[in-house]
N, C-alpha and C. Protein backbone atom coordinates (compact mmCIF):
# COMPACT_ATOMS: atom_id res chain seq x y z
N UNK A 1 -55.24 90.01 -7.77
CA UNK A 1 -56.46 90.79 -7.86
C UNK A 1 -56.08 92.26 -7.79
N UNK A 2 -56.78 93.12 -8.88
CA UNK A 2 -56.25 94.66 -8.74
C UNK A 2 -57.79 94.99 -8.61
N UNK A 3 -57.80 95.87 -7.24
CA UNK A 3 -59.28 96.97 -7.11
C UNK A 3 -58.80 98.43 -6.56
N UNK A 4 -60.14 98.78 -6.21
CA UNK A 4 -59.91 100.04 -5.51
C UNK A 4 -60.61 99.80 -4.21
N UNK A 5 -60.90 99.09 -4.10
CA UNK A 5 -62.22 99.19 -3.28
C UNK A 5 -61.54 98.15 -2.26
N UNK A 6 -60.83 98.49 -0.84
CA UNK A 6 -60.58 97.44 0.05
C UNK A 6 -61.30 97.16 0.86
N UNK A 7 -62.59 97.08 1.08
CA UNK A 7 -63.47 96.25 1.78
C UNK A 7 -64.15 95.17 0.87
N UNK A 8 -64.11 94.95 -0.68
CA UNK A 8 -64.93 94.06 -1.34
C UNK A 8 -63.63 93.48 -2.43
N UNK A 9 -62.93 94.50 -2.89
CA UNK A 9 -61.97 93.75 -3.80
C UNK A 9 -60.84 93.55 -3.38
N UNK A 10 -60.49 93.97 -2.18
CA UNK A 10 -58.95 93.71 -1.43
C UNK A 10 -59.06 92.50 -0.02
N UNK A 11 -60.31 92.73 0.34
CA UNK A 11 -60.73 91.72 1.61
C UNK A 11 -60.96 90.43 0.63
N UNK A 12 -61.31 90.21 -0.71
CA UNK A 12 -61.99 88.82 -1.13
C UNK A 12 -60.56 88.72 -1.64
N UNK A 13 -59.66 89.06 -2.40
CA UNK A 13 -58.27 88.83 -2.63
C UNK A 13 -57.38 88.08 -1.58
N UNK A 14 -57.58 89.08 -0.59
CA UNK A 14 -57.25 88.63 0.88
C UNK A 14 -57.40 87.27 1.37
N UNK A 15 -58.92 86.92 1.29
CA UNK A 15 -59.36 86.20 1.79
C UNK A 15 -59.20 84.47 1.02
N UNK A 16 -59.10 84.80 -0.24
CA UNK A 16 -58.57 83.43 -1.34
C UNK A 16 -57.30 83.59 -1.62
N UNK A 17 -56.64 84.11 -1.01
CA UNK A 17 -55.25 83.75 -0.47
C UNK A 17 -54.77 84.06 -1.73
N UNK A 18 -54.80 85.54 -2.51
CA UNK A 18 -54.26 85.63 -3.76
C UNK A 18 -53.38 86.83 -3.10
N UNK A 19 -52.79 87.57 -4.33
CA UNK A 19 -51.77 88.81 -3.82
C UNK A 19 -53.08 89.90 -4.46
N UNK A 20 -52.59 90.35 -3.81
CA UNK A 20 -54.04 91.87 -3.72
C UNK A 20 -52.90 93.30 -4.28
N UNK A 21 -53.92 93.87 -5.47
CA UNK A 21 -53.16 95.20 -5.47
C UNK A 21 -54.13 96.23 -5.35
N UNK A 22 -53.61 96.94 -4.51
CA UNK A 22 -54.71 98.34 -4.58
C UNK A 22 -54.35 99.74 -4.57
N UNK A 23 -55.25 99.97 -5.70
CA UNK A 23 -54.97 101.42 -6.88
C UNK A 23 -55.85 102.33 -6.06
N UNK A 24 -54.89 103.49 -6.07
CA UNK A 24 -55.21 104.74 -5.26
C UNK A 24 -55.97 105.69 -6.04
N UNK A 25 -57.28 105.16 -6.65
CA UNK A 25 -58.10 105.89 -7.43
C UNK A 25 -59.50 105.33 -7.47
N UNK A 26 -60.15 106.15 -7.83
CA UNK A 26 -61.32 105.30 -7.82
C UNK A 26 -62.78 105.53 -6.21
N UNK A 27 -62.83 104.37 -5.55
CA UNK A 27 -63.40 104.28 -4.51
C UNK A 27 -62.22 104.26 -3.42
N UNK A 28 -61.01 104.17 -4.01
CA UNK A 28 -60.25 103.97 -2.91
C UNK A 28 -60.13 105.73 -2.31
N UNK A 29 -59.74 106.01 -0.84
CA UNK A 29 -59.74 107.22 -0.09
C UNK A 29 -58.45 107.29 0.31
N UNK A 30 -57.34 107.95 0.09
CA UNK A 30 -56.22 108.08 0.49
C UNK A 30 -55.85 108.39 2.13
N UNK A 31 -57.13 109.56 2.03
CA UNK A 31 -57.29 110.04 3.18
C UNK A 31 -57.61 109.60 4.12
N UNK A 32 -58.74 108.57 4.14
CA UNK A 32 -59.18 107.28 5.22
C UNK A 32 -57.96 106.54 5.36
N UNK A 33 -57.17 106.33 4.47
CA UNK A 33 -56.22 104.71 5.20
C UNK A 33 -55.81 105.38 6.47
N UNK A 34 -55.34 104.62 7.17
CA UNK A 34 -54.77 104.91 7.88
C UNK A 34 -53.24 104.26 8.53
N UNK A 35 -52.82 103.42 7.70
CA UNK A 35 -51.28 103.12 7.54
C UNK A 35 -50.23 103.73 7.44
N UNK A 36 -49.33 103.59 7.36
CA UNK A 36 -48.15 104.71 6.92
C UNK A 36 -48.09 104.58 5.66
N UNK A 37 -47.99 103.62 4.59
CA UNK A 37 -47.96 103.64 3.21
C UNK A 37 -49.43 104.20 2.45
N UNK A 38 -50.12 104.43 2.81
CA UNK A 38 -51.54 104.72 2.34
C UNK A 38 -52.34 103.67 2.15
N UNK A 39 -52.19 102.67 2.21
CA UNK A 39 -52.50 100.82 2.62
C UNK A 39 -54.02 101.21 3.15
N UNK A 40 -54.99 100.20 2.99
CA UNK A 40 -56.05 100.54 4.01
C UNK A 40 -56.23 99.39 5.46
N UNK A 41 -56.45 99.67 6.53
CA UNK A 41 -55.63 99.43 7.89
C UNK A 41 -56.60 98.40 8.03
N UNK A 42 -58.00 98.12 7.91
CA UNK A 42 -58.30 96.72 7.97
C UNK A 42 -58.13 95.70 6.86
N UNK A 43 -57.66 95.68 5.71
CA UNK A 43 -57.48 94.92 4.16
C UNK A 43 -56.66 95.57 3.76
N UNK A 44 -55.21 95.52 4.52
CA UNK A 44 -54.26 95.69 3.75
C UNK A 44 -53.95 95.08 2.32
N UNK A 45 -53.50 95.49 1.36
CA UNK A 45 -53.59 94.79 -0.16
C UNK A 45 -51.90 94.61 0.21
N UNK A 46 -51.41 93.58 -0.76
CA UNK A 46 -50.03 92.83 -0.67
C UNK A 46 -49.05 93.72 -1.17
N UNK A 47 -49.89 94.76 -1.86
CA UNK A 47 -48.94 96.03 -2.75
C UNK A 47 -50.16 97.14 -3.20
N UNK A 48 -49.48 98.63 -3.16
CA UNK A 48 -50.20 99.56 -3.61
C UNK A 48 -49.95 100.50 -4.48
N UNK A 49 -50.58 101.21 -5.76
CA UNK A 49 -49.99 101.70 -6.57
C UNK A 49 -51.19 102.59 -6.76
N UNK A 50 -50.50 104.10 -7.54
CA UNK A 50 -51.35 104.86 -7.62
C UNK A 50 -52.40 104.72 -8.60
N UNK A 51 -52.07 103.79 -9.66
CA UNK A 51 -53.42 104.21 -10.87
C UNK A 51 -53.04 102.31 -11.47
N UNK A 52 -53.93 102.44 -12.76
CA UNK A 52 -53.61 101.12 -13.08
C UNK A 52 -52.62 101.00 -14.43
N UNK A 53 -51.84 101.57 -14.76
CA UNK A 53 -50.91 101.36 -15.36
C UNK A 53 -49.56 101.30 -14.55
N UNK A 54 -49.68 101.86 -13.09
CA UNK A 54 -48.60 101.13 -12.50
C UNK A 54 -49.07 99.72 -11.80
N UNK A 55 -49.94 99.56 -11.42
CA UNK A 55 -50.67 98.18 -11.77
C UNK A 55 -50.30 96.84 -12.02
N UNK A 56 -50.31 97.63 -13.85
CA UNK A 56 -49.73 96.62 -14.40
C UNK A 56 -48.20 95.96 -15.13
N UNK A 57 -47.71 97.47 -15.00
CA UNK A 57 -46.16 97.72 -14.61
C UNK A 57 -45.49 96.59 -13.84
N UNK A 58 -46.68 96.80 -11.88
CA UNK A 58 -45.90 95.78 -10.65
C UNK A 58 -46.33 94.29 -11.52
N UNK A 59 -47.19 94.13 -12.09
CA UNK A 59 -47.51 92.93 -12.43
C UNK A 59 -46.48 92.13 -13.44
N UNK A 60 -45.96 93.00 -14.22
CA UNK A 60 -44.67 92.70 -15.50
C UNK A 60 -44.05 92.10 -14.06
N UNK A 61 -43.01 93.45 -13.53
CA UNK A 61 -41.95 93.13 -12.30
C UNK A 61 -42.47 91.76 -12.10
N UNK A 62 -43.19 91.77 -11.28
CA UNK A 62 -43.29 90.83 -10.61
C UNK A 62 -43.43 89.43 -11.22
N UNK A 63 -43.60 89.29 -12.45
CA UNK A 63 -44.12 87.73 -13.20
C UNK A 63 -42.59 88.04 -14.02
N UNK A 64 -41.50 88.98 -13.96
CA UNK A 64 -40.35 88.58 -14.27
C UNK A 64 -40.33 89.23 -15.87
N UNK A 65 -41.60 89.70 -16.62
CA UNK A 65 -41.46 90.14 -17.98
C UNK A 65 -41.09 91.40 -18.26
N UNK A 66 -40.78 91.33 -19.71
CA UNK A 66 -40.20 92.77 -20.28
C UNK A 66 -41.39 93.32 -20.16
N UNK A 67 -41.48 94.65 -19.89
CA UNK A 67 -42.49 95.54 -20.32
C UNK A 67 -42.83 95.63 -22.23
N UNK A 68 -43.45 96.01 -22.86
CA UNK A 68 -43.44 95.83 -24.05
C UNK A 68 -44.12 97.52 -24.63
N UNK A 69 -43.50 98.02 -25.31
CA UNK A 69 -43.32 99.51 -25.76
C UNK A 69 -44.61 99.56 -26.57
């Protein structure tokens, strides 16, 4: 699941036991987290990235594919 929003799209990710990513744009507040990574401190997401083309970048990494030009 990719949101911005960690009380509705990072807590329900959370909560169905998926991997959560959350993009530092949007509804998300950098300034509220309060983690050391910029994470938000009650719905931490499994990974965080600034926008959604790194996103979907971690998503290549992570499922093992080439990126595609």
């Amino acid at each position: 699941m990719i949101g911005d929003n960690p009380e509705s799209d990072i807590a329900g990710a959370n909560k169905a036991g998926w991997t959560s990513i959350l993009v530092r744009s949007g509804v998300f507040d950098p300034n509220a987290a309060t983690s050391k990574d910029g994470n938000d401190a009650e719905n931490p997401a499994t990974h965080v990235v600034a926008n959604m083309k790194e996103a979907v970048d971690l998503i290549l990494r992570l499922e093992n594919q080439k990126k595609s030009s």
